[in-house]
PDB file of N, CA and C in Angstrom:
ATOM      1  N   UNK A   1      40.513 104.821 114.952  1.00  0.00           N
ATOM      2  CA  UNK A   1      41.692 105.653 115.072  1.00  0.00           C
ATOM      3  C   UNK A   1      42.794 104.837 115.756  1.00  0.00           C
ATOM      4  N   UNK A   2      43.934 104.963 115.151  1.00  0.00           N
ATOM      5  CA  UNK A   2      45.280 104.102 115.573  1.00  0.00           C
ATOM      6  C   UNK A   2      45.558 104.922 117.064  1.00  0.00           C
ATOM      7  N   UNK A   3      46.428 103.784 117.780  1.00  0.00           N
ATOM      8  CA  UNK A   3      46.829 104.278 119.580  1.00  0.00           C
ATOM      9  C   UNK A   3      47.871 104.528 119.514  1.00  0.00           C
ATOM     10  N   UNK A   4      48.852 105.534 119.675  1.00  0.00           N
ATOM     11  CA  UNK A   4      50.062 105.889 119.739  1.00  0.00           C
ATOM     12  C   UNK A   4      50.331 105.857 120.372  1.00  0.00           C
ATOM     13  N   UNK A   5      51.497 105.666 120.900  1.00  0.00           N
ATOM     14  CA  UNK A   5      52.673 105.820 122.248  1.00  0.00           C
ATOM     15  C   UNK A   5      53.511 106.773 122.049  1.00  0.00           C
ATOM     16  N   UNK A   6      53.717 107.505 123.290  1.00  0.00           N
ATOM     17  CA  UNK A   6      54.361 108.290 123.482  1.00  0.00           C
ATOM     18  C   UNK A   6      55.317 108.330 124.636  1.00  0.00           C
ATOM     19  N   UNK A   7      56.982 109.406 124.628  1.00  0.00           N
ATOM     20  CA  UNK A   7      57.678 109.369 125.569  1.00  0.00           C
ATOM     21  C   UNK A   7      58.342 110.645 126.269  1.00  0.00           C
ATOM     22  N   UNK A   8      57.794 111.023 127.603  1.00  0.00           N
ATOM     23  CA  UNK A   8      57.651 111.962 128.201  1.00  0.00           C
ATOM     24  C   UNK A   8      59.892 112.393 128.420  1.00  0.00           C
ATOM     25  N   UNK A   9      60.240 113.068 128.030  1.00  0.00           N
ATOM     26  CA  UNK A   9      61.514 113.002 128.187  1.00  0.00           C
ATOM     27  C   UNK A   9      61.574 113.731 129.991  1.00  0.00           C
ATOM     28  N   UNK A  10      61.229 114.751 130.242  1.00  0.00           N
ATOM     29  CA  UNK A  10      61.052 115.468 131.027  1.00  0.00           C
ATOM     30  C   UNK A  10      60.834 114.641 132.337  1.00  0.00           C
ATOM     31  N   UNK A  11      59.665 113.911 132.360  1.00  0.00           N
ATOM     32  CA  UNK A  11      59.668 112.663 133.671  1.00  0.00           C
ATOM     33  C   UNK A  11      59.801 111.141 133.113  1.00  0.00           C
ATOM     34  N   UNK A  12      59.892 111.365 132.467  1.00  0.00           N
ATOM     35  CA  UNK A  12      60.348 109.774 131.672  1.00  0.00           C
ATOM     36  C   UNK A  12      59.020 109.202 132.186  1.00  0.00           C
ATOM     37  N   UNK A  13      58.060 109.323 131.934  1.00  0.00           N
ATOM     38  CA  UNK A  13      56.771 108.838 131.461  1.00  0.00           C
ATOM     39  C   UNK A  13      56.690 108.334 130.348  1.00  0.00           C
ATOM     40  N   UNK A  14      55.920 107.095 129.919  1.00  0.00           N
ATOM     41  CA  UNK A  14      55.241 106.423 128.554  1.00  0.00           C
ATOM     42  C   UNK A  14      53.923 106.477 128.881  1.00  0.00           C
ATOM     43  N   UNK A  15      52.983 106.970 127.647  1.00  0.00           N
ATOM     44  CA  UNK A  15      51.498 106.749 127.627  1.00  0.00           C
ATOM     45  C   UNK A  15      51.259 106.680 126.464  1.00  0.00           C
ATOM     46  N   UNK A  16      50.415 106.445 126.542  1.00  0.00           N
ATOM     47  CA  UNK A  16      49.348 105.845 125.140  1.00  0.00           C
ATOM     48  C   UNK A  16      48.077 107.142 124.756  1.00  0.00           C
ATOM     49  N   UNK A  17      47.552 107.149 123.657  1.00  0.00           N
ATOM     50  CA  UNK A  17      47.018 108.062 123.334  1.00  0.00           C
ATOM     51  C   UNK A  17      46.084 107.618 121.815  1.00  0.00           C
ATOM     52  N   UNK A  18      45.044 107.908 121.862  1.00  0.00           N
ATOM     53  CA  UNK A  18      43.920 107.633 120.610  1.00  0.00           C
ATOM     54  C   UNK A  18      44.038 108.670 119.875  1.00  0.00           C
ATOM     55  N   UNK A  19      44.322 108.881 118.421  1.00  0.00           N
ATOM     56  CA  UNK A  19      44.775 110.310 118.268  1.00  0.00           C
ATOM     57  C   UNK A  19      44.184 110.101 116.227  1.00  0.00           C
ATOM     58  N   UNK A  20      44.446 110.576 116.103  1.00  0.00           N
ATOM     59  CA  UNK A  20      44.249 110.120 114.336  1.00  0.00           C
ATOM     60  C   UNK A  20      45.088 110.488 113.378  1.00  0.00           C
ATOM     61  N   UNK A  21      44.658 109.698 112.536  1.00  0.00           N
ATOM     62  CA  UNK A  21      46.431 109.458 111.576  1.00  0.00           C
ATOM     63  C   UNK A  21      46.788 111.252 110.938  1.00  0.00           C
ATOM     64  N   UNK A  22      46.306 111.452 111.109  1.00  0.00           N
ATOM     65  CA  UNK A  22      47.118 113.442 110.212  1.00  0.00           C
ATOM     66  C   UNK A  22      47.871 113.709 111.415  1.00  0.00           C
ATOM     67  N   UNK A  23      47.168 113.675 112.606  1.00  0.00           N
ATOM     68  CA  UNK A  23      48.287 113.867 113.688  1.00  0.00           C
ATOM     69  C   UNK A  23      49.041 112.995 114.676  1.00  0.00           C
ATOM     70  N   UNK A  24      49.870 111.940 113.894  1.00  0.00           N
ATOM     71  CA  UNK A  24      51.051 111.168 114.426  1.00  0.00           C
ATOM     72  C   UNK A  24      52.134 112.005 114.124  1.00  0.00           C
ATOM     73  N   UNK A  25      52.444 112.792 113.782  1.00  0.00           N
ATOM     74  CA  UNK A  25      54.093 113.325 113.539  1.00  0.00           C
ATOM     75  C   UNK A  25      53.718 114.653 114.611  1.00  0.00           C
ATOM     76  N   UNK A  26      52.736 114.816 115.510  1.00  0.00           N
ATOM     77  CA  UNK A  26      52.409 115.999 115.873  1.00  0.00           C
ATOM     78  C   UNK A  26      52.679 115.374 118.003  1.00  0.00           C
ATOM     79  N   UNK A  27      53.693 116.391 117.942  1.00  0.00           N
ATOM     80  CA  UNK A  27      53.988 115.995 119.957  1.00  0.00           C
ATOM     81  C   UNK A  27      52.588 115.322 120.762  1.00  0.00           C
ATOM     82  N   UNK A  28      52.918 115.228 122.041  1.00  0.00           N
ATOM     83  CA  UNK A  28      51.737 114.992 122.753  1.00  0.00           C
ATOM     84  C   UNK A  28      51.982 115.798 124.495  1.00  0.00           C
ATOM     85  N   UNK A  29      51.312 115.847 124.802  1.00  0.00           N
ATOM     86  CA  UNK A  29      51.874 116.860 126.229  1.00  0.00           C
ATOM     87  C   UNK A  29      51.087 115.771 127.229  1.00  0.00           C
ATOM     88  N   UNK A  30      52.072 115.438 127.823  1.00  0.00           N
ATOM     89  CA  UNK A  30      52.620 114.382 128.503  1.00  0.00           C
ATOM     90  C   UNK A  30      51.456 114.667 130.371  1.00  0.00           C
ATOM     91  N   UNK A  31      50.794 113.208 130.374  1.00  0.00           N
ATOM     92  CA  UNK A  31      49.473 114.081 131.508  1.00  0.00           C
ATOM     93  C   UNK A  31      50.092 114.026 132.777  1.00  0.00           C
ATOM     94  N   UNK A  32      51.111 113.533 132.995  1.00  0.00           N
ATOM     95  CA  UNK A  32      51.865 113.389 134.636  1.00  0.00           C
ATOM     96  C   UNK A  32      52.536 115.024 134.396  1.00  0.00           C
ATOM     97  N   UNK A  33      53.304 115.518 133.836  1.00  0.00           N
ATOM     98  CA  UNK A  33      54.461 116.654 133.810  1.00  0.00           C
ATOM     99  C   UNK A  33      53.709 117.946 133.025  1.00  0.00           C
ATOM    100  N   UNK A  34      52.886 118.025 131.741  1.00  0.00           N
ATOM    101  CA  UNK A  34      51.915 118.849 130.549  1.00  0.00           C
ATOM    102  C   UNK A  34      53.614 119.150 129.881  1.00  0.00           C
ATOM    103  N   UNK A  35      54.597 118.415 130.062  1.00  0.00           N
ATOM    104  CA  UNK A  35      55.486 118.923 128.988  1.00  0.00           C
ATOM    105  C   UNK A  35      55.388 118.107 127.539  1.00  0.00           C
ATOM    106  N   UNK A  36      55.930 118.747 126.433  1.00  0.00           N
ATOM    107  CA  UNK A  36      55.665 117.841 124.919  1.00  0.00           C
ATOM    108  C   UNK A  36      56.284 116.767 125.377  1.00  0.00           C
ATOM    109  N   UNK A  37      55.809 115.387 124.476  1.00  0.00           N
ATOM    110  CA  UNK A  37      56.473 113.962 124.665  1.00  0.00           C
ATOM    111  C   UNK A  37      56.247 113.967 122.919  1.00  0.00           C
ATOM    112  N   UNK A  38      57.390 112.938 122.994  1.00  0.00           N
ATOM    113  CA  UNK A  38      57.269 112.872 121.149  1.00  0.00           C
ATOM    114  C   UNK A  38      57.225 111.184 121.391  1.00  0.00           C
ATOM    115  N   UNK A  39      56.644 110.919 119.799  1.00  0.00           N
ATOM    116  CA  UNK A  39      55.763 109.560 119.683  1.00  0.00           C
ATOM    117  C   UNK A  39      57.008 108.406 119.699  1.00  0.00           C
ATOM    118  N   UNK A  40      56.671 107.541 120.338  1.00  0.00           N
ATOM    119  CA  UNK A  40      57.531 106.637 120.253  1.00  0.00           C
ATOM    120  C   UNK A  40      56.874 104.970 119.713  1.00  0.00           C
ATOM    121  N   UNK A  41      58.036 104.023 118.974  1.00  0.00           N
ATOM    122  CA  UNK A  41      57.359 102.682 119.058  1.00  0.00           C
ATOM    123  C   UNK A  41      57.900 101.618 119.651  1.00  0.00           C
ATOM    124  N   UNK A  42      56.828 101.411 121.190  1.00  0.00           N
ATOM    125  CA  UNK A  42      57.778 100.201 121.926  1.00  0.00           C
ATOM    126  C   UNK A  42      57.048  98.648 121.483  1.00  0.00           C
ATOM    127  N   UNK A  43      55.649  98.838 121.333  1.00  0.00           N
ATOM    128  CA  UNK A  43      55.187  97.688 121.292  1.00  0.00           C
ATOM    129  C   UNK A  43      54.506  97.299 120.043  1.00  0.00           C
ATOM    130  N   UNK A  44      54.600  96.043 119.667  1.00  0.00           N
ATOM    131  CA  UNK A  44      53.788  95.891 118.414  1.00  0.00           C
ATOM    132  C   UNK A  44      52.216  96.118 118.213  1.00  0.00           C
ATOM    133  N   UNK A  45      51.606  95.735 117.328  1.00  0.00           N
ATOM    134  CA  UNK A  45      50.517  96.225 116.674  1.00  0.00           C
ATOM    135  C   UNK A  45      49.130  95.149 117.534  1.00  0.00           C
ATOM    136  N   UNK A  46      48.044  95.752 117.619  1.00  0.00           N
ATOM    137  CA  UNK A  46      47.592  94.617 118.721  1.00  0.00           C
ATOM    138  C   UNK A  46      45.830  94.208 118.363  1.00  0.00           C
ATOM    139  N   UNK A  47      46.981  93.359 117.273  1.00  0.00           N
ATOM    140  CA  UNK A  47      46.269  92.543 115.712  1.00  0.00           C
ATOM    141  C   UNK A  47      44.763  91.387 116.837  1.00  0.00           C
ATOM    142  N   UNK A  48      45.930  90.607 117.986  1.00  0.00           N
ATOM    143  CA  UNK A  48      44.747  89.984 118.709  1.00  0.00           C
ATOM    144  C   UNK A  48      43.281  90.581 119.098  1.00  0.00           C
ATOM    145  N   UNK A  49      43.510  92.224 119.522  1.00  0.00           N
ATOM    146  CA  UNK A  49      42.003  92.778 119.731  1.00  0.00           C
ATOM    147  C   UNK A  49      41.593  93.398 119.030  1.00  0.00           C
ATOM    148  N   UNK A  50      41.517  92.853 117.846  1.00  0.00           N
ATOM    149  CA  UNK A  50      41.018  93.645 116.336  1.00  0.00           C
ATOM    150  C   UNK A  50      39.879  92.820 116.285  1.00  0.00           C
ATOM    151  N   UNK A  51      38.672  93.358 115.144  1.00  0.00           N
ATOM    152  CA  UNK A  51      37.706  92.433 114.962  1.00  0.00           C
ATOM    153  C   UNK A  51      37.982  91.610 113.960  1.00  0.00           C
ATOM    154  N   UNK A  52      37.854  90.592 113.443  1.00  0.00           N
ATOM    155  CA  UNK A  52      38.494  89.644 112.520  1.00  0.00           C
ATOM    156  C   UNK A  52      37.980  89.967 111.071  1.00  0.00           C
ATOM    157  N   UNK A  53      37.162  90.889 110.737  1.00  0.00           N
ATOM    158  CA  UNK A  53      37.186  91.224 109.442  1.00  0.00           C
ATOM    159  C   UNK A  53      38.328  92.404 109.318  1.00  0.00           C
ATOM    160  N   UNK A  54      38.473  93.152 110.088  1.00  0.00           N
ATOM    161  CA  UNK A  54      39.591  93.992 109.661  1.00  0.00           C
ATOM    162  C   UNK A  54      40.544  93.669 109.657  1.00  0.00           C
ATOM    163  N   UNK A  55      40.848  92.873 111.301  1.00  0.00           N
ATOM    164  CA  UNK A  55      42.308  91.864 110.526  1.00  0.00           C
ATOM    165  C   UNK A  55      42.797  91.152 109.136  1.00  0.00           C
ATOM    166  N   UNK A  56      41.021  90.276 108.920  1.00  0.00           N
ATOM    167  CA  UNK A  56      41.394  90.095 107.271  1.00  0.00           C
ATOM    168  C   UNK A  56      41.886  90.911 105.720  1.00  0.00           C
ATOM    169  N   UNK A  57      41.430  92.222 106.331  1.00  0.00           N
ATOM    170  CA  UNK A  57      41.445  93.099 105.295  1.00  0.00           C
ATOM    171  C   UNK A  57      42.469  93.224 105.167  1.00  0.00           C
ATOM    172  N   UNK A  58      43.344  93.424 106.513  1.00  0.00           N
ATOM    173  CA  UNK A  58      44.706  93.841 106.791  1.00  0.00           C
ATOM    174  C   UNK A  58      45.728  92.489 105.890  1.00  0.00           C
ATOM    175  N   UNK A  59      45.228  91.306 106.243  1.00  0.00           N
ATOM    176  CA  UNK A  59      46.186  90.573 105.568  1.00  0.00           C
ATOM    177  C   UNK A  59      45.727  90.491 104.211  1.00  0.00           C
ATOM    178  N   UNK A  60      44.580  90.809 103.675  1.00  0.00           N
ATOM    179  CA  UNK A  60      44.320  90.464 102.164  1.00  0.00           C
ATOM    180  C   UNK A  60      45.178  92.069 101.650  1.00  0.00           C
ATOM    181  N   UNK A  61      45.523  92.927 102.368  1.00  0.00           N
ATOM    182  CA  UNK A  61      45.949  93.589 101.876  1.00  0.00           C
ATOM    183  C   UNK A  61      47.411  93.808 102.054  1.00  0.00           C
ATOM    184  N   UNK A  62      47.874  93.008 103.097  1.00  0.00           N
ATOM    185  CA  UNK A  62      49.457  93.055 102.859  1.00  0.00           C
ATOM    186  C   UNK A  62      49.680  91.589 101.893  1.00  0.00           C
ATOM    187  N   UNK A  63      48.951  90.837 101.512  1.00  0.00           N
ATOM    188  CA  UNK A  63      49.522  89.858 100.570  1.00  0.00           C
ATOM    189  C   UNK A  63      49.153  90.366  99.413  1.00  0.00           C
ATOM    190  N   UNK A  64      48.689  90.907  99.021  1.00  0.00           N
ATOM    191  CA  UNK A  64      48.145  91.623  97.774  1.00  0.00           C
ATOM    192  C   UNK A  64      49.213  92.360  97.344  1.00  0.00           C
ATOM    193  N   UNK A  65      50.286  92.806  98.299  1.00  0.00           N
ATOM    194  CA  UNK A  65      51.576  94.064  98.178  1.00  0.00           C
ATOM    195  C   UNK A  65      52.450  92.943  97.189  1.00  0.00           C
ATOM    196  N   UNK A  66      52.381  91.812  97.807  1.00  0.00           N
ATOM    197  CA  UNK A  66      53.878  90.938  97.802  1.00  0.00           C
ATOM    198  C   UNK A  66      53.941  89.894  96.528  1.00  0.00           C
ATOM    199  N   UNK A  67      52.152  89.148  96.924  1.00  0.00           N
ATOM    200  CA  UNK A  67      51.570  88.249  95.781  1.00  0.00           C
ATOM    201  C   UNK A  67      50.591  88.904  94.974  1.00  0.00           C
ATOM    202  N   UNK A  68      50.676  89.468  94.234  1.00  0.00           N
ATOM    203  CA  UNK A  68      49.359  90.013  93.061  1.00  0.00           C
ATOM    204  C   UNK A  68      48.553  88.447  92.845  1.00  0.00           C
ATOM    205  N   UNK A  69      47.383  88.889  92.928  1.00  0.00           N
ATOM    206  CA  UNK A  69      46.766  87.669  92.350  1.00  0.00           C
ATOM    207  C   UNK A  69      46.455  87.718  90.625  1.00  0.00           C
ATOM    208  N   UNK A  70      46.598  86.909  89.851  1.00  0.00           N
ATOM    209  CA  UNK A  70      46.719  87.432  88.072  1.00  0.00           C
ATOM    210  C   UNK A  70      45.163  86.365  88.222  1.00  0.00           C
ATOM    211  N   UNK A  71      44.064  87.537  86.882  1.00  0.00           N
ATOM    212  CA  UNK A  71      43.025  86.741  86.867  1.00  0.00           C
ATOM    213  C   UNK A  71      42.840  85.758  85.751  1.00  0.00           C
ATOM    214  N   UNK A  72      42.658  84.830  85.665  1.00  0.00           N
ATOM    215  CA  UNK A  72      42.769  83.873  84.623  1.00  0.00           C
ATOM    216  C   UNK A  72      41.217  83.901  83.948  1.00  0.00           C
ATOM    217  N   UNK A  73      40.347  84.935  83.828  1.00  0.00           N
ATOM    218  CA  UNK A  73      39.184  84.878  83.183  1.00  0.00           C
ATOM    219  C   UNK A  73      39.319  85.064  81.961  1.00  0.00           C
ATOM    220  N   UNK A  74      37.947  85.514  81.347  1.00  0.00           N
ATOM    221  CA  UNK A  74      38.225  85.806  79.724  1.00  0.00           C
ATOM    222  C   UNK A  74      38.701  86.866  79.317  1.00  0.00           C
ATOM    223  N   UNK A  75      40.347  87.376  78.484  1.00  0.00           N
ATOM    224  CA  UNK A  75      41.204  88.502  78.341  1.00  0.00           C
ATOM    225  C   UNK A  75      40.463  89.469  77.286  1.00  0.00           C
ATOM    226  N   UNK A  76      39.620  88.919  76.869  1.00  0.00           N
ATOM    227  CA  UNK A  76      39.155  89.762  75.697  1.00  0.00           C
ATOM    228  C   UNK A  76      38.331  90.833  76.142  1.00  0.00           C
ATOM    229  N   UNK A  77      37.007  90.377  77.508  1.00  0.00           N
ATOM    230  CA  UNK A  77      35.889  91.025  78.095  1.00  0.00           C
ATOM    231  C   UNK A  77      35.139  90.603  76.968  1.00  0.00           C
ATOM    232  N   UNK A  78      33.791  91.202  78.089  1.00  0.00           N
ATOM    233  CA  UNK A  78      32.660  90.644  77.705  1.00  0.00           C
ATOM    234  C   UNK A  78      32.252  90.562  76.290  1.00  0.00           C
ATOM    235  N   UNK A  79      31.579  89.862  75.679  1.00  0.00           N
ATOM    236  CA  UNK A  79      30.823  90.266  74.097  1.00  0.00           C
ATOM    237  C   UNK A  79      31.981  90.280  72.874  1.00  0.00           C
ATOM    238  N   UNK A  80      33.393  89.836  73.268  1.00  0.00           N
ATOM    239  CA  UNK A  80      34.130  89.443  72.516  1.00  0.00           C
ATOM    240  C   UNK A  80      33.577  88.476  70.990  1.00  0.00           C
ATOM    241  N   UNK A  81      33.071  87.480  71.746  1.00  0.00           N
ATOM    242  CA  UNK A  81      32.532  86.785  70.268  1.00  0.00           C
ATOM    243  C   UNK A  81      33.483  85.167  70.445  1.00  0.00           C
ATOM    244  N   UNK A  82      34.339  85.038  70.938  1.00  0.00           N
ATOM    245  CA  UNK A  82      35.022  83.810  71.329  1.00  0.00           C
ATOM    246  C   UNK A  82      34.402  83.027  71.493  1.00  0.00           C
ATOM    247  N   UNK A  83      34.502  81.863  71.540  1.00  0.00           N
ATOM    248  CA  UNK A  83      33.726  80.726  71.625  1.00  0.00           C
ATOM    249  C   UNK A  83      34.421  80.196  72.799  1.00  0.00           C
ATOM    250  N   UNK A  84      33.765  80.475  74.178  1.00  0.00           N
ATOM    251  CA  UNK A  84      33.906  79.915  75.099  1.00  0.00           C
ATOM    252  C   UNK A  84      33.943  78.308  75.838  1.00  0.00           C
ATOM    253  N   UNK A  85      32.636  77.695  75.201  1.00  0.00           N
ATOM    254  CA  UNK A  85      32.628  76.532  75.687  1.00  0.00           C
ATOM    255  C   UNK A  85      33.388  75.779  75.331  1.00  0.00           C
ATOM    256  N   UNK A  86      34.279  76.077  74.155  1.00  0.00           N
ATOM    257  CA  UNK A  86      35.257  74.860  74.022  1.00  0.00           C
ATOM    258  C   UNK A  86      36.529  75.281  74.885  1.00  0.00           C
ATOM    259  N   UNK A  87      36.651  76.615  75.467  1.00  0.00           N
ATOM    260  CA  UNK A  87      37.859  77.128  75.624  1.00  0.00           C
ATOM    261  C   UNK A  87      39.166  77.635  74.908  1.00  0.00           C
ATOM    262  N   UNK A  88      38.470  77.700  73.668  1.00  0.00           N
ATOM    263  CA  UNK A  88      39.556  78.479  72.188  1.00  0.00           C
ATOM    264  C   UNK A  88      39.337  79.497  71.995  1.00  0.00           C
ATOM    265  N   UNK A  89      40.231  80.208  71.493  1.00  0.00           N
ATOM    266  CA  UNK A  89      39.418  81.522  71.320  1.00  0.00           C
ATOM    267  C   UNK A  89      40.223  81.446  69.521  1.00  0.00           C
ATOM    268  N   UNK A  90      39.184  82.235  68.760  1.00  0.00           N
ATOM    269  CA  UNK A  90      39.545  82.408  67.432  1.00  0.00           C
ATOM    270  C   UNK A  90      40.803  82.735  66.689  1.00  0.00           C
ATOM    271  N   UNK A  91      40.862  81.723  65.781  1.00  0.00           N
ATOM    272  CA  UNK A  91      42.354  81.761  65.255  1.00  0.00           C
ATOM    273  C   UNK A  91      42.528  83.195  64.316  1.00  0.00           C
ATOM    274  N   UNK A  92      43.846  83.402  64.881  1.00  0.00           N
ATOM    275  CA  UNK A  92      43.946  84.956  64.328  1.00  0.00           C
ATOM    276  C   UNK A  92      44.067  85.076  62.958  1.00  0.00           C
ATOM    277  N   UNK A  93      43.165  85.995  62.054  1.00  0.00           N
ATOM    278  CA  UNK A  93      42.899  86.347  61.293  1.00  0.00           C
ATOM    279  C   UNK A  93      41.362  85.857  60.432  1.00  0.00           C
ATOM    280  N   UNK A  94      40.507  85.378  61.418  1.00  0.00           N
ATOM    281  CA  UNK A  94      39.193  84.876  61.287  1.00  0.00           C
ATOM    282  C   UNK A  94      38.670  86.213  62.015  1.00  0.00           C
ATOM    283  N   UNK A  95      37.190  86.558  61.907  1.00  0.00           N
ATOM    284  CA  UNK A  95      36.758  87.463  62.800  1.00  0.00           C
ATOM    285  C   UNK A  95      35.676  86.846  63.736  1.00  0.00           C
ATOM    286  N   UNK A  96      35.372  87.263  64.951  1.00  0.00           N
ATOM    287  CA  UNK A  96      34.360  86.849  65.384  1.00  0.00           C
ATOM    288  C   UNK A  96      33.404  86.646  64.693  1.00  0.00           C
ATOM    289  N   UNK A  97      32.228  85.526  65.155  1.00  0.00           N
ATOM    290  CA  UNK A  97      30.925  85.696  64.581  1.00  0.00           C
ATOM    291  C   UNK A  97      30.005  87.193  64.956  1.00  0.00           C
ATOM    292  N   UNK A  98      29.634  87.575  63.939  1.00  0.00           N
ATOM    293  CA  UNK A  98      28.397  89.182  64.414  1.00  0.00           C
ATOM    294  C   UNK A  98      27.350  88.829  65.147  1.00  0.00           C
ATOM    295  N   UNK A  99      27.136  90.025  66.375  1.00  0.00           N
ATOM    296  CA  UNK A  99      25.707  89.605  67.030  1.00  0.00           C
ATOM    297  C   UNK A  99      24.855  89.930  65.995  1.00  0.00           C
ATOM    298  N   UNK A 100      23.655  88.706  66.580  1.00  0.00           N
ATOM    299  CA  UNK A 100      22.249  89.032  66.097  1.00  0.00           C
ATOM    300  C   UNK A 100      21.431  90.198  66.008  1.00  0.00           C
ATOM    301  N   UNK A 101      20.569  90.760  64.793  1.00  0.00           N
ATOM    302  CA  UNK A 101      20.411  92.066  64.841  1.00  0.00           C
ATOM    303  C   UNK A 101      19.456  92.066  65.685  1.00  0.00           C
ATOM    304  N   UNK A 102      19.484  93.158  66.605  1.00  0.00           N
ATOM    305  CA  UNK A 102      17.992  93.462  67.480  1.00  0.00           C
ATOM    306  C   UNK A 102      16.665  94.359  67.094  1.00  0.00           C
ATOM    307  N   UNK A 103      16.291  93.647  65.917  1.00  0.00           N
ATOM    308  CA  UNK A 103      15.126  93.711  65.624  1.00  0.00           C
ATOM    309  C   UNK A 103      15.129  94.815  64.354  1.00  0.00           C
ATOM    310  N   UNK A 104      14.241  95.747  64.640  1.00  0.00           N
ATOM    311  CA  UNK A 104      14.148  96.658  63.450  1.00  0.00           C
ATOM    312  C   UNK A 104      15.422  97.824  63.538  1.00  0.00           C
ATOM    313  N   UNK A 105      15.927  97.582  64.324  1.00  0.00           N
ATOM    314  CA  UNK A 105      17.553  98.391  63.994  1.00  0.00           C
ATOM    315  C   UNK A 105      18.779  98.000  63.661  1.00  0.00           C
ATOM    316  N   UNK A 106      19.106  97.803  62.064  1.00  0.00           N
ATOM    317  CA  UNK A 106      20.100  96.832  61.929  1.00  0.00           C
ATOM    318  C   UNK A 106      21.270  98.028  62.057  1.00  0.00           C
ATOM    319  N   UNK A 107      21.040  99.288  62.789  1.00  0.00           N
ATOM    320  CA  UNK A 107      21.925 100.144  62.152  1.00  0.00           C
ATOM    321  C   UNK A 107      23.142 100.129  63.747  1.00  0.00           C
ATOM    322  N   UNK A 108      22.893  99.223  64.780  1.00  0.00           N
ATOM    323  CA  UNK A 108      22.933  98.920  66.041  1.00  0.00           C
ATOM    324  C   UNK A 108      23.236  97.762  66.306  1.00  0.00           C
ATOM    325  N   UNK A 109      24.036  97.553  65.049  1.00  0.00           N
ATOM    326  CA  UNK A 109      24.275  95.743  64.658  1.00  0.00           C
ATOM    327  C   UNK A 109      25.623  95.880  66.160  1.00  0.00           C
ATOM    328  N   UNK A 110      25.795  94.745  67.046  1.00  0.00           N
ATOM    329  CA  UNK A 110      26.903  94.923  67.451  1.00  0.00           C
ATOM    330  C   UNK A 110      26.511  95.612  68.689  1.00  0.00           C
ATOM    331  N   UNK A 111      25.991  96.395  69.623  1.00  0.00           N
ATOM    332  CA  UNK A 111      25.592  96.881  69.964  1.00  0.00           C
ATOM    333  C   UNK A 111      24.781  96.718  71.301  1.00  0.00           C
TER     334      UNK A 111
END
């Protein structure tokens, strides 16, 4: 759960608070005065005492916003029929080669 800050208008108090994300837009009652304090942002995000897989997540997921990664595998998917090992894929208007029938069901040719 994210730590919010908050700012006591009433005694001009700042505190901090563990709260969960549906209720950030929701006051906080302030523990020096019990009057509402509404959320404030003084300090940044405090990425250093994170555990380092979530930090990663965090950046694989803000570069993911900015840089899409494009996949350079095979466009066709699987069982296409392309001839991979050379790295060509069939000149248009040839058809793939047909899979082999599997056995006594030729009616499953493809398949």
């Amino acid at each position: 759960m994210p730590v919010y800050e908050y700012h006591c208008t009433g005694c001009d108090h700042v505190f901090e608070e563990i709260r969960g994300i549906a209720e950030f837009r929701d006051p906080m009652a302030c523990p020096v005065c019990r009057e509402s304090a509404n959320r404030v942002i003084y300090s940044a995000p405090r990425l250093s005492t994170m555990r380092t897989e979530v930090r990663r997540a965090h950046e694989r997921n803000e570069r993911s916003a900015h840089e899409p990664r494009t996949s350079r595998g095979h466009i066709c998917g699987p069982g296409c029929g392309h001839q991979r090992a050379s790295g060509t894929h069939s000149v248009e208007g040839t058809s793939p080669p047909l899979k082999a029938q599997p056995g006594k069901r030729p009616w499953m040719l493809g398949h």
